[in-house]
C-alpha atoms as a PDB file:
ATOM      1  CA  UNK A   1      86.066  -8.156  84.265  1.00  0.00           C
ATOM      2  CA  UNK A   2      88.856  -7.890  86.787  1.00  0.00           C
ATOM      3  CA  UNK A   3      91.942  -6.828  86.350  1.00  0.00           C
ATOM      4  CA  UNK A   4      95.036  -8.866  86.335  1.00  0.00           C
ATOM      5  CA  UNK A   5      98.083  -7.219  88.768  1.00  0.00           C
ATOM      6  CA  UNK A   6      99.975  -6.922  85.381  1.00  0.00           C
ATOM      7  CA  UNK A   7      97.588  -4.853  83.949  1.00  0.00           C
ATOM      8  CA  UNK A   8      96.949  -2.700  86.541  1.00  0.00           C
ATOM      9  CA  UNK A   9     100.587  -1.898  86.886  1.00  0.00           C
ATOM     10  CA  UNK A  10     101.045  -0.803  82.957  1.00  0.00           C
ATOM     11  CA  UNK A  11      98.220   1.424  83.653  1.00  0.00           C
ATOM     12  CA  UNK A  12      99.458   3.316  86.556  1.00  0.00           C
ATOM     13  CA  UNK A  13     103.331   3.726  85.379  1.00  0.00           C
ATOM     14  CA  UNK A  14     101.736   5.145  81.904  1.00  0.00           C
ATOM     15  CA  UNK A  15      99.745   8.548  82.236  1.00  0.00           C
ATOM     16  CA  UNK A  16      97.061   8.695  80.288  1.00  0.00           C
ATOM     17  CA  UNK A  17      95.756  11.818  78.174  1.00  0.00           C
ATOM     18  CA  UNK A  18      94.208  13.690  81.448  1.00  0.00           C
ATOM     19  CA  UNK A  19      97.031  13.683  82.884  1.00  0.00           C
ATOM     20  CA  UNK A  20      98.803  15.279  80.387  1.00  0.00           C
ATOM     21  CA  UNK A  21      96.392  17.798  79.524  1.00  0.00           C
ATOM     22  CA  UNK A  22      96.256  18.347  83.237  1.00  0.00           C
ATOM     23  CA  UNK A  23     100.099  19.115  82.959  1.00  0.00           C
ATOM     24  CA  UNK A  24      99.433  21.607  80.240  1.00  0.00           C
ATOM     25  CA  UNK A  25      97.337  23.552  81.933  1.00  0.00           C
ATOM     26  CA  UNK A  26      99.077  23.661  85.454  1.00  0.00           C
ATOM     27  CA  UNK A  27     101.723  26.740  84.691  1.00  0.00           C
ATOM     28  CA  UNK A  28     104.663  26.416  86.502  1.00  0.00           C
ATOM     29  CA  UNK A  29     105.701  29.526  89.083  1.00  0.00           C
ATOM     30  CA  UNK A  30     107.872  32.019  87.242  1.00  0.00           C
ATOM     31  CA  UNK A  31     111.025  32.426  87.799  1.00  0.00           C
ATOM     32  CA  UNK A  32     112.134  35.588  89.573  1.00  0.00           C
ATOM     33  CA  UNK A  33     114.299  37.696  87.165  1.00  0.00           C
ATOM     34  CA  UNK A  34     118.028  38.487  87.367  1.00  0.00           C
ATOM     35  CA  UNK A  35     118.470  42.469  88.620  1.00  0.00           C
ATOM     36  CA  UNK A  36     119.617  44.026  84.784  1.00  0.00           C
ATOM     37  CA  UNK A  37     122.168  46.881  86.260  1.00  0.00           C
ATOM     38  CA  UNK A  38     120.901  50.376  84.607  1.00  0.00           C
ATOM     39  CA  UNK A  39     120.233  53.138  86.147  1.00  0.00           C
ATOM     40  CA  UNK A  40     117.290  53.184  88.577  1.00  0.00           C
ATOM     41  CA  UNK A  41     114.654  55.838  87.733  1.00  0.00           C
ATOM     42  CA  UNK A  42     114.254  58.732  89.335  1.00  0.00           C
ATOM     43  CA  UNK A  43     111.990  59.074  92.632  1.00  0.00           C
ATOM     44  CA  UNK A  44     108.795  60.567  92.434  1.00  0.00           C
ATOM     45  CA  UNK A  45     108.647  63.992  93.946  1.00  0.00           C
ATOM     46  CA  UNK A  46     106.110  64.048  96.664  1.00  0.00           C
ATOM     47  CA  UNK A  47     103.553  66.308  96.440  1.00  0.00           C
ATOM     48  CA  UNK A  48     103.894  69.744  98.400  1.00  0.00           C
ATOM     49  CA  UNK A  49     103.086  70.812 101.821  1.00  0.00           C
ATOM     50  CA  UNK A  50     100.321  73.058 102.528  1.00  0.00           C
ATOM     51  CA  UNK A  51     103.006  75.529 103.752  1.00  0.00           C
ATOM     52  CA  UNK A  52     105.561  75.323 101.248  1.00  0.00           C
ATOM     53  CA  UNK A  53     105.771  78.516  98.524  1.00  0.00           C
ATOM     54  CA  UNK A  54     106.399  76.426  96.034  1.00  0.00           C
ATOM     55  CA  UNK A  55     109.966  76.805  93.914  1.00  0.00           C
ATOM     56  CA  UNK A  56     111.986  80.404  93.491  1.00  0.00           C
ATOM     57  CA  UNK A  57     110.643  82.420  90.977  1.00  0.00           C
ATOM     58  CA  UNK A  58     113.201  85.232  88.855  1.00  0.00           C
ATOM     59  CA  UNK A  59     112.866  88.499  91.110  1.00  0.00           C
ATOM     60  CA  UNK A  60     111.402  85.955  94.526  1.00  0.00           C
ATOM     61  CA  UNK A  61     114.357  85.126  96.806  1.00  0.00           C
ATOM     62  CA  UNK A  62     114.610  81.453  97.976  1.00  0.00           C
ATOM     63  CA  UNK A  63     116.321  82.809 101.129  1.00  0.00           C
ATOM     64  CA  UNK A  64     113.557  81.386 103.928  1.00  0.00           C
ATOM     65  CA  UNK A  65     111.163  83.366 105.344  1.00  0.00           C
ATOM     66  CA  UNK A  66     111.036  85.135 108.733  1.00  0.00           C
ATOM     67  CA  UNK A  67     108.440  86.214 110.478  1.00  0.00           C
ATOM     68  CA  UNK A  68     108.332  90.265 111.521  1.00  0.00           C
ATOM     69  CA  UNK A  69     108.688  90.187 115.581  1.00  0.00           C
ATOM     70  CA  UNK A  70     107.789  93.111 117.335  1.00  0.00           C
ATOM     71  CA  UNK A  71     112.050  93.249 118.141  1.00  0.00           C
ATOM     72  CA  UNK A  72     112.792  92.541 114.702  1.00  0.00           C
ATOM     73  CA  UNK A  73     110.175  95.057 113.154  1.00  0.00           C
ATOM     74  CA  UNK A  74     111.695  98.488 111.664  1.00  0.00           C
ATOM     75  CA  UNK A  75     110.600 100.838 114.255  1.00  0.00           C
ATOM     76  CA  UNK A  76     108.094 103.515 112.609  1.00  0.00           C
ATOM     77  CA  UNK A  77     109.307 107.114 111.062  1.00  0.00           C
ATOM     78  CA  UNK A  78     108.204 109.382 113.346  1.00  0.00           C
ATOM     79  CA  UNK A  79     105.234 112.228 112.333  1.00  0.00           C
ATOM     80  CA  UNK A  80     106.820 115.369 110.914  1.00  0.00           C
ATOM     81  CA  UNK A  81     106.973 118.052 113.390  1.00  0.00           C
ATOM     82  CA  UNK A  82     105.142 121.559 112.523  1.00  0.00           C
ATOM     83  CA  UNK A  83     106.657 124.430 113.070  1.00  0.00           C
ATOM     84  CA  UNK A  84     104.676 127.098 115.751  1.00  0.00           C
ATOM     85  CA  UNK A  85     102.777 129.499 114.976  1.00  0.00           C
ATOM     86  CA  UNK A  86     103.278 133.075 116.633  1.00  0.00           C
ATOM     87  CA  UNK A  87     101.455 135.737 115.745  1.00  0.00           C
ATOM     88  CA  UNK A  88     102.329 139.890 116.489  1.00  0.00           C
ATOM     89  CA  UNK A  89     100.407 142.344 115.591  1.00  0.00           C
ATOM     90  CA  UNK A  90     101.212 144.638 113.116  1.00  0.00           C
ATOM     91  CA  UNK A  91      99.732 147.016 110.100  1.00  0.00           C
ATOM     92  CA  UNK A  92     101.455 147.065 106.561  1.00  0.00           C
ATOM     93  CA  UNK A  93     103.483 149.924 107.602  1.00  0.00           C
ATOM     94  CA  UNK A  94     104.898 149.096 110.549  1.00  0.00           C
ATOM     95  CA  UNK A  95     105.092 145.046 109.765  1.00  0.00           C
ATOM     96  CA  UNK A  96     109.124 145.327 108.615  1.00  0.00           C
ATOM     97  CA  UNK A  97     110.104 147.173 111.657  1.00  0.00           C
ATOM     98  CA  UNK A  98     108.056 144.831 114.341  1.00  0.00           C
ATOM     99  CA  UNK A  99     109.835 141.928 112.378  1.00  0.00           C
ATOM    100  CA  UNK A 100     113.208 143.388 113.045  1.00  0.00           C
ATOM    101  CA  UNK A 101     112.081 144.084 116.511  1.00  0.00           C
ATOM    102  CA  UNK A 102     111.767 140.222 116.679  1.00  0.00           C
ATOM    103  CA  UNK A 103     114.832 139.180 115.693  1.00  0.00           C
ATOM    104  CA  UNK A 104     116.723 141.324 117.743  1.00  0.00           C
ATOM    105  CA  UNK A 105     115.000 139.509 120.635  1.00  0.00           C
ATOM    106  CA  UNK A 106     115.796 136.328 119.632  1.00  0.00           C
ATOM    107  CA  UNK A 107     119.370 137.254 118.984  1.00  0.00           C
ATOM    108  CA  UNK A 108     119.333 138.504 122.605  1.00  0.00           C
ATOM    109  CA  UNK A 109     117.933 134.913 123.877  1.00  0.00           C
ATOM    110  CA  UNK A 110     120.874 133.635 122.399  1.00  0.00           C
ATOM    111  CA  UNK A 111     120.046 132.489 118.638  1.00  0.00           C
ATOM    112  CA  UNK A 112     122.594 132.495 115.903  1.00  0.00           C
ATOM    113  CA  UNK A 113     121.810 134.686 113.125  1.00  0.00           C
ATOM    114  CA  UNK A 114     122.133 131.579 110.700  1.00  0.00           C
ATOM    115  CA  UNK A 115     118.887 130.159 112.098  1.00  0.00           C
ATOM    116  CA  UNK A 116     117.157 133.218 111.514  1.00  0.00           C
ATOM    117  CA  UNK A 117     115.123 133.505 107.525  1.00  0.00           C
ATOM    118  CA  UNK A 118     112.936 136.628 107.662  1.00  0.00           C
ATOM    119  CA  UNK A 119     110.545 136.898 104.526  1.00  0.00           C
ATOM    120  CA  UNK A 120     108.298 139.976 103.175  1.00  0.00           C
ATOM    121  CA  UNK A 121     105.124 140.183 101.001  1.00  0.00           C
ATOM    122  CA  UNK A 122     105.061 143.661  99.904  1.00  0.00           C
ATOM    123  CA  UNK A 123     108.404 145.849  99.471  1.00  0.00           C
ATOM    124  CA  UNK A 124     111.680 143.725 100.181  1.00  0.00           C
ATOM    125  CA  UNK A 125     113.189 144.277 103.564  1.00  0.00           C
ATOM    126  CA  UNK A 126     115.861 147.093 103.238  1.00  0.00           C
ATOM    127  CA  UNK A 127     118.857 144.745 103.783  1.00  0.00           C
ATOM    128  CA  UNK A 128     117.488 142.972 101.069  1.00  0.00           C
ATOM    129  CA  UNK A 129     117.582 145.815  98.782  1.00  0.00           C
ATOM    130  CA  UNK A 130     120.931 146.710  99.510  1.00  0.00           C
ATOM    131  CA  UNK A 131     122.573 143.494  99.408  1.00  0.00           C
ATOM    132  CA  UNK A 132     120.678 142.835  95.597  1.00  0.00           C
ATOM    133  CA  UNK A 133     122.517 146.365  95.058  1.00  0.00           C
ATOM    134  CA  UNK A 134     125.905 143.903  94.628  1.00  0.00           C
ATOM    135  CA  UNK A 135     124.175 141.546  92.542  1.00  0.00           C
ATOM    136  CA  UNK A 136     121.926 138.234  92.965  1.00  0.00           C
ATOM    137  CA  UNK A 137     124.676 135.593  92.930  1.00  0.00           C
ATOM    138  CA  UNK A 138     126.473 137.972  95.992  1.00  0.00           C
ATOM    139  CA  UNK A 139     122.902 137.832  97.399  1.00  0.00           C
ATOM    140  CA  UNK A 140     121.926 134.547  96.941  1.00  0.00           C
ATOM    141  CA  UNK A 141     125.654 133.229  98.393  1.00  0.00           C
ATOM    142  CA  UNK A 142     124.678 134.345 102.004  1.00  0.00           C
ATOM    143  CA  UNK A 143     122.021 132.329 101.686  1.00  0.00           C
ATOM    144  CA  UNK A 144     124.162 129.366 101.169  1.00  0.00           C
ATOM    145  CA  UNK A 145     126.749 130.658 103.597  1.00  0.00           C
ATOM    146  CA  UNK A 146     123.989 130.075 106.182  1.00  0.00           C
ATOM    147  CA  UNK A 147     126.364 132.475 108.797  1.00  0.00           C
ATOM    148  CA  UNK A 148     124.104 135.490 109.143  1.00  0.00           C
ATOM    149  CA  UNK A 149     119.990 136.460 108.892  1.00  0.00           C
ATOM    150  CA  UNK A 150     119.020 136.093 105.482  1.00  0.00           C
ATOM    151  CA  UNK A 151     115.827 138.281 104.101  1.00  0.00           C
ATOM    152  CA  UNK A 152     113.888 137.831 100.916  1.00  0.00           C
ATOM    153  CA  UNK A 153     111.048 138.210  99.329  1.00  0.00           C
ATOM    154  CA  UNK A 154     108.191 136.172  99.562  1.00  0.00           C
ATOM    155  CA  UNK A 155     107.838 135.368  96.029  1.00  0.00           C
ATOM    156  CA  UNK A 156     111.221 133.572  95.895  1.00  0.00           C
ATOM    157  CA  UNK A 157     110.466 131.763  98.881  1.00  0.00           C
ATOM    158  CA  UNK A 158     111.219 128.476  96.295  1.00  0.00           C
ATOM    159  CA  UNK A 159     114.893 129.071  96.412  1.00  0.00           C
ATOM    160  CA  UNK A 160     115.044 129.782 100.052  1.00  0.00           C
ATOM    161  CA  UNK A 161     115.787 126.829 102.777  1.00  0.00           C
ATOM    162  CA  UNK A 162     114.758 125.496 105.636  1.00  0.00           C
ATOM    163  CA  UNK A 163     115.871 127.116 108.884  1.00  0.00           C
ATOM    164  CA  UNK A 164     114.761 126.908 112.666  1.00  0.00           C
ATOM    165  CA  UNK A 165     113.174 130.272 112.690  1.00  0.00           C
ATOM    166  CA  UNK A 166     111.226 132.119 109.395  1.00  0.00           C
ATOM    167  CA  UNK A 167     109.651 135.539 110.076  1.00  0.00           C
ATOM    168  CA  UNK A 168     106.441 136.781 107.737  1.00  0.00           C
ATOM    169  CA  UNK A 169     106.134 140.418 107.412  1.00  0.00           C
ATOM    170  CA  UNK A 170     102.551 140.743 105.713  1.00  0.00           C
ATOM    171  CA  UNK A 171     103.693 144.838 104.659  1.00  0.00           C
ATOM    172  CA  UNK A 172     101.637 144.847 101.497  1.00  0.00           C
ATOM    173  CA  UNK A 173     100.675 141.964  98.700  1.00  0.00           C
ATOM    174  CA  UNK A 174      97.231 140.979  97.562  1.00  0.00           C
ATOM    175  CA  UNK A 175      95.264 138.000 100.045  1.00  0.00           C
ATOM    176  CA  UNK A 176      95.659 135.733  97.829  1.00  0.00           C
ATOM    177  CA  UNK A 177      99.707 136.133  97.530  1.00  0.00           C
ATOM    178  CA  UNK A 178      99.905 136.582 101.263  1.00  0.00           C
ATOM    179  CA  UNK A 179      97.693 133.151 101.719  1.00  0.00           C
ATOM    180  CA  UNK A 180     100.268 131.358  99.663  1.00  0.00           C
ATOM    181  CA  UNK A 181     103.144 133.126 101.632  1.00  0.00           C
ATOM    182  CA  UNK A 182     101.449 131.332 105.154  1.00  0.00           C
ATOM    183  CA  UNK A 183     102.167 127.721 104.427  1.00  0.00           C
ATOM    184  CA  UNK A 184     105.191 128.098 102.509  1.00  0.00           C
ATOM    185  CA  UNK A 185     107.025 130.160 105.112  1.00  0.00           C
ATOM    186  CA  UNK A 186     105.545 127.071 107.601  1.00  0.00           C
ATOM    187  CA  UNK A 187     107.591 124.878 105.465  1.00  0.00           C
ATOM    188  CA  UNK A 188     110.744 126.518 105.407  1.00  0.00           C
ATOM    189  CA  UNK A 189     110.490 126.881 109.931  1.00  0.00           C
ATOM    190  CA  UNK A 190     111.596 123.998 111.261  1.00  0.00           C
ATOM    191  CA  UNK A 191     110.833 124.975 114.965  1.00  0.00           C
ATOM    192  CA  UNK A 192     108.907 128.426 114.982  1.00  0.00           C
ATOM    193  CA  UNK A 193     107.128 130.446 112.509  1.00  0.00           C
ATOM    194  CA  UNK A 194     106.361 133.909 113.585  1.00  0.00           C
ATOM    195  CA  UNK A 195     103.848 136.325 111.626  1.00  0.00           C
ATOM    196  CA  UNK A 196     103.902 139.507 111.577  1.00  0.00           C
ATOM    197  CA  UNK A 197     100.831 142.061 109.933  1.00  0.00           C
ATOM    198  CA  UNK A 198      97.135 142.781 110.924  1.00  0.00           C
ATOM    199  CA  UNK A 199      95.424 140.784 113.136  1.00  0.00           C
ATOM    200  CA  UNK A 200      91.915 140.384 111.511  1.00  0.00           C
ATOM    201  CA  UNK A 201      93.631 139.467 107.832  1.00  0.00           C
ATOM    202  CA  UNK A 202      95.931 137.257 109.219  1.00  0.00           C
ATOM    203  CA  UNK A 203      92.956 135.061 111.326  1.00  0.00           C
ATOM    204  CA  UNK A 204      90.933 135.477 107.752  1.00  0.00           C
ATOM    205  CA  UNK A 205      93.990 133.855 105.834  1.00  0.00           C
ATOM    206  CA  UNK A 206      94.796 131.352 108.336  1.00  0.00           C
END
């Protein structure tokens, strides 16, 4: 049957039960929320570069690094220096006095005495003996001194030191003492070693 205006109005102006089931379902956009002061959490640390070394370990400095330029490297120590090697021929006998011959040379080329150390494998050099005559700690004082030519035995060579100019006088020893005497009295020359004895041993030794 139709429907009278009346009707049709009461219907519209009341919703009916779809409608508000309809309602219930629709939910209504949420409200943005209020900022609650607090403190704000922490950033995230990014993750590291490929190039970074990562944080300062105990005993690592955190100072940055630098790279080694050939300006800023240390230049390198340079090689030791070896002594050279002279050698005069001599026998056993006569090794001491071609030895002193030596040094009187070099004293007349204008060397001190002080850079002079003259060393012997067999007997000790007769200044040696004589100056031992006074005691070792008189003996062993000129040493320190450093102000004159200083002569000892071979064997002691340990408490000797360095100076520009060491003699050998091979005048008696075993080979094997006189084959330790060679590079230890290269040690002690810091410019020129010069050896005195027999030819033939001496090239055997060396």
């Amino acid at each position: 049957m139709s429907l009278t205006p009346k009707e049709s109005q009461i219907y519209e102006s009341v919703p009916g039960p779809r409608n508000a089931a309809g309602a219930a379902r629709t939910p209504q956009a949420p409200h943005a929320a209020a900022p609650v002061p607090g403190p704000r959490p922490s950033p995230r640390p990014a993750p590291p570069r490929a190039d970074s070394k990562g944080p300062s370990t105990p005993g690592r400095p955190g100072a940055p690094r630098q790279e080694n330029s050939p300006a800023q490297r240390p230049p390198a120590s340079p090689a030791p220096a070896t002594a050279q090697i002279q050698l005069v021929a001599a026998t056993d006998a006569t090794a001491v006095e071609v030895a002193d011959e030596a040094v009187d040379k070099l004293l007349d080329e204008g060397r001190a005495p002080g850079e002079i150390l003259m060393l012997t494998t067999g007997e000790q050099h007769p200044w040696a003996q004589h100056e031992l005559s006074f005691g070792e700690d008189a003996y062993w004082r000129q040493l320190a001194d450093g102000e004159d030519i200083f002569c000892a035995h071979a064997s002691a060579i340990a408490r000797t030191t360095q100076r520009t100019i060491v003699l050998l006088a091979v005048n008696g020893g075993t080979d094997p003492e006189a084959a330790a005497a060679l590079p230890a009295a290269l040690e002690k020359a810091t410019e020129q070693l010069i050896v005195c004895g027999d030819p033939d041993r001496l090239r055997a030794l060396l």
